[in-house]
Protein backbone atom coordinates (compact mmCIF):
# COMPACT_ATOMS: atom_id res chain seq x y z
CA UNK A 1 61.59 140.69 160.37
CA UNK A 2 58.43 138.36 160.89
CA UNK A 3 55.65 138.31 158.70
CA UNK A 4 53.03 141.30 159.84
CA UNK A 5 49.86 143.07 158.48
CA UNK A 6 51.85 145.88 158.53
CA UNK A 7 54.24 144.48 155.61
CA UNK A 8 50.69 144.11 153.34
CA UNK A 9 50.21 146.38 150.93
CA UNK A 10 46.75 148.32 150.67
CA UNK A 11 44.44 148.35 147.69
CA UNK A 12 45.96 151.33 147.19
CA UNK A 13 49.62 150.31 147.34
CA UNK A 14 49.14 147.32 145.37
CA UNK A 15 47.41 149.69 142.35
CA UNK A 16 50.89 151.95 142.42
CA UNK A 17 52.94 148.82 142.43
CA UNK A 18 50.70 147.44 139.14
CA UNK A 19 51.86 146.43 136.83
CA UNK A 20 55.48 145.78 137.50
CA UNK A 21 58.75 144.47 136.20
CA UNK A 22 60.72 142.43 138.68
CA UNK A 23 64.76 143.48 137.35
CA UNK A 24 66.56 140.94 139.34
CA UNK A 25 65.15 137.43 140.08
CA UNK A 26 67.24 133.90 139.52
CA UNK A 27 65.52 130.42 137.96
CA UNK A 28 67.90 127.90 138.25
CA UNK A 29 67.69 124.15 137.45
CA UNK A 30 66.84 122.54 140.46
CA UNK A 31 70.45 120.70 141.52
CA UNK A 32 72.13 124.29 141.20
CA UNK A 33 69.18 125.79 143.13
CA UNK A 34 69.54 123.90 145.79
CA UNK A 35 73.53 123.84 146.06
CA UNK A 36 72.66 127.80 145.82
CA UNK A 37 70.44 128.10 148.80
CA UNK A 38 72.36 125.85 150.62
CA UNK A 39 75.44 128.10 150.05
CA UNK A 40 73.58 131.11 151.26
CA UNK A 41 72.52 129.30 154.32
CA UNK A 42 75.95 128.14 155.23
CA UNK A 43 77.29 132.03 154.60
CA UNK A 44 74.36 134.14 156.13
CA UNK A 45 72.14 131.90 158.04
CA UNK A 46 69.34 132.22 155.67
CA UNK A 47 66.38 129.94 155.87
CA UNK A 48 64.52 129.49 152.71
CA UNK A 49 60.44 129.06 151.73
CA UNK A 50 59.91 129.90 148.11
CA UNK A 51 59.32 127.71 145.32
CA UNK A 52 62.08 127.40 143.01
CA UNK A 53 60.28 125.96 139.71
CA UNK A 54 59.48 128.49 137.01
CA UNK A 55 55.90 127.96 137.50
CA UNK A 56 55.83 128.31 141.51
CA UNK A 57 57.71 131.44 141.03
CA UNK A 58 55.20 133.13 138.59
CA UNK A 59 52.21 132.23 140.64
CA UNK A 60 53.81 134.63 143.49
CA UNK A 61 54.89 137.17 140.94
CA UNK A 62 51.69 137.50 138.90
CA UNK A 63 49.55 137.38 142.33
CA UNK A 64 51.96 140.20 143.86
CA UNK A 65 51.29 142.44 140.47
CA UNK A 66 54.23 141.76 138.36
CA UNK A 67 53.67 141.82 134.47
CA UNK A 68 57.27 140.81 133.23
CA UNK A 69 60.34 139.90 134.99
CA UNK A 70 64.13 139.43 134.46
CA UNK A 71 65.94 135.67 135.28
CA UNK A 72 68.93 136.22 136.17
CA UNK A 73 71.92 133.18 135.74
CA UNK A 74 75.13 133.13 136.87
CA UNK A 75 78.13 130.66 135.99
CA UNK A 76 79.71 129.67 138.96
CA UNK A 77 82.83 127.55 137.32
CA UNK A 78 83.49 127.45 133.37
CA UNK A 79 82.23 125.19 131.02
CA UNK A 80 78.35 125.75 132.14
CA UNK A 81 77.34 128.91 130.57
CA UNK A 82 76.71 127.68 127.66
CA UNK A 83 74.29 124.95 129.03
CA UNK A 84 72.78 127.23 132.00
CA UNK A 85 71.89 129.91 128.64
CA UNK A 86 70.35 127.39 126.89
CA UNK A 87 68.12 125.86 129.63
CA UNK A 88 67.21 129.45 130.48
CA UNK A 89 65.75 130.04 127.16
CA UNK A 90 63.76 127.43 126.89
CA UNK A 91 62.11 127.89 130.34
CA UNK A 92 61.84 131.32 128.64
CA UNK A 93 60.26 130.22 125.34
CA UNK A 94 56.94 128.74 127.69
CA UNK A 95 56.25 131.70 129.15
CA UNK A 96 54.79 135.19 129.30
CA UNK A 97 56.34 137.13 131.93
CA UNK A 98 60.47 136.12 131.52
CA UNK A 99 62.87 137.98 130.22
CA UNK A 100 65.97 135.88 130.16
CA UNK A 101 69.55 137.13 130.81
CA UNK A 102 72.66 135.00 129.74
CA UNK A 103 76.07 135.03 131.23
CA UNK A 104 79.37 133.33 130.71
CA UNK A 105 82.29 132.42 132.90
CA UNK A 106 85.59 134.43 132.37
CA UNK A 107 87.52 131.32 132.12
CA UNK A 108 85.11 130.01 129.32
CA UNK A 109 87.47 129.96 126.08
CA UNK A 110 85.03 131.82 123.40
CA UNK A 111 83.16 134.10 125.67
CA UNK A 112 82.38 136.33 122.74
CA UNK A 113 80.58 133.38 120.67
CA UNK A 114 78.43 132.04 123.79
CA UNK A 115 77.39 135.59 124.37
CA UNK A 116 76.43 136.00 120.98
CA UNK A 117 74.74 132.89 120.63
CA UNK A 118 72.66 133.85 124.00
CA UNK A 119 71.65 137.26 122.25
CA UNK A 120 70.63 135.42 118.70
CA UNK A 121 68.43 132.97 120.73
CA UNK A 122 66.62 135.71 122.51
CA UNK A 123 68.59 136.57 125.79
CA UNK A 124 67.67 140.23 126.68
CA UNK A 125 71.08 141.08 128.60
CA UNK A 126 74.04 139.65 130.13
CA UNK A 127 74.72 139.12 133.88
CA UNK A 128 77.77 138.88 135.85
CA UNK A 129 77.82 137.87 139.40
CA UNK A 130 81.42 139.57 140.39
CA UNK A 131 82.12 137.58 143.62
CA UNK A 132 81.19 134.21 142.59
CA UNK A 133 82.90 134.57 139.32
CA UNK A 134 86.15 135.92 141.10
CA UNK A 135 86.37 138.98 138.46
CA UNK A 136 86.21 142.48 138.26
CA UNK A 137 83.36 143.71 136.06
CA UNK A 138 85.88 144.81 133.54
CA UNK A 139 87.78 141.72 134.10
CA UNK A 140 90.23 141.33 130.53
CA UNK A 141 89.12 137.80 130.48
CA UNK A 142 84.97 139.16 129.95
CA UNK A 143 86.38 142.40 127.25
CA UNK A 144 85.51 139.76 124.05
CA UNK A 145 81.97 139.05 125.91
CA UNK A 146 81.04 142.79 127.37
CA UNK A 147 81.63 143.81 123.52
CA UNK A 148 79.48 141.13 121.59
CA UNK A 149 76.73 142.99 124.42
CA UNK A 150 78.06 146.46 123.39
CA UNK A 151 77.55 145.66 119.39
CA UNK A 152 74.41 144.00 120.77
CA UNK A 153 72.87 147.24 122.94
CA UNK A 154 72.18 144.82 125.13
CA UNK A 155 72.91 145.53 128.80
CA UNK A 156 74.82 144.43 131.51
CA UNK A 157 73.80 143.69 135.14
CA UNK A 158 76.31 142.96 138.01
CA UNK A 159 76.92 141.72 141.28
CA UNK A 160 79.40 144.54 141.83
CA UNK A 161 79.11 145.72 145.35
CA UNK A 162 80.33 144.01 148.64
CA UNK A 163 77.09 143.64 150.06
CA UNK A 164 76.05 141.14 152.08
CA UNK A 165 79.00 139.43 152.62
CA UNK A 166 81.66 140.37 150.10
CA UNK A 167 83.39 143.51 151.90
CA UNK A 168 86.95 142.09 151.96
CA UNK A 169 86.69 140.90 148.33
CA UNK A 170 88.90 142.27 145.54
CA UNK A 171 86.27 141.42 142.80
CA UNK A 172 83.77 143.88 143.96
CA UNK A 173 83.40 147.84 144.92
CA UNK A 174 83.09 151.37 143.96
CA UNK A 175 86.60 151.31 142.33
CA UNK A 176 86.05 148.08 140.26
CA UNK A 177 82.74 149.73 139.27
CA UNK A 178 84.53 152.86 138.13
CA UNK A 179 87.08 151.00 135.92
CA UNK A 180 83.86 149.61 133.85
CA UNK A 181 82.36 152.68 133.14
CA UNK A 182 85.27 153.95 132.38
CA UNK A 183 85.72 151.05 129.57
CA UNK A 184 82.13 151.07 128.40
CA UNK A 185 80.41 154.46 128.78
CA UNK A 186 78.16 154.18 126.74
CA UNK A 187 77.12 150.42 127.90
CA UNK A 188 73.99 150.25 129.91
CA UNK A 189 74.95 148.75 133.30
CA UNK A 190 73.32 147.88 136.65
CA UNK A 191 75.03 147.28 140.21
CA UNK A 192 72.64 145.26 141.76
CA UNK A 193 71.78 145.62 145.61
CA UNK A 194 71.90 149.87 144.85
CA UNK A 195 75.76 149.59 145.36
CA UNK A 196 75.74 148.57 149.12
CA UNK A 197 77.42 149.21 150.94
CA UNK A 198 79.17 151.79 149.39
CA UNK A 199 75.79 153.76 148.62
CA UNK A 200 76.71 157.13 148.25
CA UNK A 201 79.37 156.38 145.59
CA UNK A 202 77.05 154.46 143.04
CA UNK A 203 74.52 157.19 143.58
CA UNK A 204 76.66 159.25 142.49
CA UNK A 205 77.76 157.33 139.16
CA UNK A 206 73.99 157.81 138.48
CA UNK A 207 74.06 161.34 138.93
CA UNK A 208 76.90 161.47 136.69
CA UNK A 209 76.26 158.84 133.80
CA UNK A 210 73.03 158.02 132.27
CA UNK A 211 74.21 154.46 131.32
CA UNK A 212 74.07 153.51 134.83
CA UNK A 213 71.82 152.35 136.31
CA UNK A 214 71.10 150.51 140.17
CA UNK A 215 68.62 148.01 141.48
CA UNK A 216 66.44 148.18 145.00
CA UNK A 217 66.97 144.08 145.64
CA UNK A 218 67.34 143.22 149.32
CA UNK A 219 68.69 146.63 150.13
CA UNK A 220 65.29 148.65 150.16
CA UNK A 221 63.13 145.24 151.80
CA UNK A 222 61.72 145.55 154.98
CA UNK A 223 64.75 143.24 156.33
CA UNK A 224 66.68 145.12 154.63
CA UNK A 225 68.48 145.83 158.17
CA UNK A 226 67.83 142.38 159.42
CA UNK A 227 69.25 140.46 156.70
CA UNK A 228 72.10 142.68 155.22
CA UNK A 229 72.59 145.49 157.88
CA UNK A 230 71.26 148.10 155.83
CA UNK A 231 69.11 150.98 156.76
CA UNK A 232 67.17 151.72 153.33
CA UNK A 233 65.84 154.77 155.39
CA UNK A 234 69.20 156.03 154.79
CA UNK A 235 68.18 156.44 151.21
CA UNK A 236 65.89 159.08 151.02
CA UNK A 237 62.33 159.54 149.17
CA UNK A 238 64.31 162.67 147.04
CA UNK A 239 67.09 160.90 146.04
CA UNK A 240 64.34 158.16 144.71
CA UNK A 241 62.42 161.09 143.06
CA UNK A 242 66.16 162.62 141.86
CA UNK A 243 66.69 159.39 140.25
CA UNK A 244 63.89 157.38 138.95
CA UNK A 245 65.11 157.27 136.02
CA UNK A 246 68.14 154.94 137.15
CA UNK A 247 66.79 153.05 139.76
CA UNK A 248 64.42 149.82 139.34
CA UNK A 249 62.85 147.87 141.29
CA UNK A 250 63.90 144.11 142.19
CA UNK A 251 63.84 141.50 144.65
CA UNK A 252 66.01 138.76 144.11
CA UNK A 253 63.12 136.42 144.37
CA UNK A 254 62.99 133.31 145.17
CA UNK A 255 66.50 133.63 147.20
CA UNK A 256 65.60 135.87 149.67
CA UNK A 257 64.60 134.81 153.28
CA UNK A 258 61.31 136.73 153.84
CA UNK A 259 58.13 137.28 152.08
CA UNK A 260 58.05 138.66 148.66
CA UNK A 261 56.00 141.38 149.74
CA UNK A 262 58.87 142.58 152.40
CA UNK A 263 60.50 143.70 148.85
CA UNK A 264 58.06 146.34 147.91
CA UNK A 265 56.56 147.31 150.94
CA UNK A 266 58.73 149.75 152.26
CA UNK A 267 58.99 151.95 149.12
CA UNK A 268 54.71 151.81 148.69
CA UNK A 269 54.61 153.02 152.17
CA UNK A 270 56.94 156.35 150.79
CA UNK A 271 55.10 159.33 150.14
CA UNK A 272 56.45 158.98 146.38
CA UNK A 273 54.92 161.11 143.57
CA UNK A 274 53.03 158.54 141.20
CA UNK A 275 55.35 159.64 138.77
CA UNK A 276 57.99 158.36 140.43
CA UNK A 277 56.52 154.66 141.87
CA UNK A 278 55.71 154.29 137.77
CA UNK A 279 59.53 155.04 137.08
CA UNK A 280 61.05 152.55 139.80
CA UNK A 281 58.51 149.62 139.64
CA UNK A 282 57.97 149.75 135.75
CA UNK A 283 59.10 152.71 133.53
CA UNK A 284 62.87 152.53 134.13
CA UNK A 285 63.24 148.63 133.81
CA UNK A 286 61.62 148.74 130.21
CA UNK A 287 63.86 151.77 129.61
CA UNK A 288 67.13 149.51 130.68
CA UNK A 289 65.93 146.52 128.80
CA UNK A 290 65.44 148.36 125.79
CA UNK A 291 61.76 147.42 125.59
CA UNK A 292 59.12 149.50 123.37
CA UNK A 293 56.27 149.66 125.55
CA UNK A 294 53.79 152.19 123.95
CA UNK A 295 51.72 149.49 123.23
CA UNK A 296 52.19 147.67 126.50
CA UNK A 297 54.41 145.50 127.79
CA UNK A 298 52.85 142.61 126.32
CA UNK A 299 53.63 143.68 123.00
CA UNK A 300 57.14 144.17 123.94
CA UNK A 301 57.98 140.76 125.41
């Protein structure tokens, strides 16, 4: 979908919206950003106009309303983690709106002590990009790593569904998802994407486990149906009142192939109780970071 008026929020969109926490955004060095976009290209077809610095990104986050948002890295061979945590943390250490994730590979050998390392120096969570890292979220190989997080309370956010272009792969699903929860109940998780395309089924492991939790990235844009084939209409405004309290808001910014505002648009223009636009853009993030934010976020970063 093209860039319209219609995509804008109001005044009075953009005060629901603020302030914010982005759940699922990605600041790589530049080499691996590029290799990523150009990846994405080659798959989907996607054409790509954001900056990709830290400082380009947070001049379109802090304009669009966001107070704090998660970076997101992902290992895509071993031997990296370790590095790709470290740089993260330092990008994180300059500024006032990051929360950095860490991640390892599950062919690193001492998953455990680079995941505990990450936490020590600051890293708010651990992410996991299923497909990429050929593993199942409760892969054996990750157990010593997804512990250290456990002992840590720190949570976990996956890649775990087959959306957009993952449907024939055995890393991913609603089944794969299942087997985690079943291993760490009492871990606070996140399929990214809100489980597309298999929906219905993470919905449903929200209903049914307070640990889990899903993110509105790419699947509830405005191209959400241009870019992934995904009606978000298909999700409807009670199911996002229902479940506020697991859903968050995020955008996968600066990898997607439309206009940050595409990502929030189409939920402000719900007729959503103000209880619940506070719950997905803000409330529900701090709650699965683990952030104290009586005093503001500020206080809590």
């Amino acid at each position: 979908m093209s860039p319209s008026e219609s995509q804008t929020p109001s005044e009075e969109q953009s005060a629901a919206f603020t302030p914010a926490i982005d759940a699922h955004t990605h600041l790589f060095p530049q080499r691996l950003a590029a290799a990523i976009r150009r990846s994405l290209s080659d798959e989907a077809g996607w054409e790509f106009s954001s900056p990709t610095t830290r400082p380009g990104i947070e001049t379109v986050l802090r304009a669009a309303g966001v107070e704090a948002y998660v970076a997101l890295p992902y290992a895509h061979k071993a031997g990296i983690a370790r590095g790709l945590n470290d740089w993260l943390l330092e990008h994180a250490a300059d500024s006032d709106m990051m929360l950095p994730f860490a991640t390892v590979h599950p062919d690193d050998e001492a998953v455990s002590e680079i995941a505990r390392d990450a936490f020590d120096a600051g890293a708010r969570g651990l992410k996991i990009h299923c497909p990429v890292q050929e593993c199942r979220p409760a892969d054996a190989r990750l157990e010593p790593a997804l512990e250290v997080a456990a002992a840590h309370d720190r949570p976990i956010t996956y890649h775990g569904g087959t959306a957009p272009m993952f449907e024939g792969t055995e890393f991913v699903g609603a089944d794969a998802f299942a087997e985690l929860i079943d291993s760490y109940p009492d871990v606070r998780v996140c399929c990214a994407h809100m489980g597309t395309y298999e929906v219905d089924r993470f919905l449903a492991f929200a209903r049914e486990h307070e640990t889990v939790y899903l993110d509105t990235t790419f699947a509830m844009s405005t191209s959400a149906e241009e870019t992934m084939g995904f009606d978000p209409s298909t999700i409807s405004d009670d199911t996002l009142i229902e479940l506020s309290d697991s859903i968050m808001y995020g955008s996968d910014f600066p990898n997607i192939p439309y206009p940050y505002r595409n990502e929030r648009a189409g939920l402000l223009a719900r007729d959503l109780p103000r209880e619940t636009t506070r719950d997905l853009f803000y409330r529900t993030a701090a709650d699965y970071l683990g952030l104290d934010v009586e005093g503001g976020l500020e206080s809590a970063l």
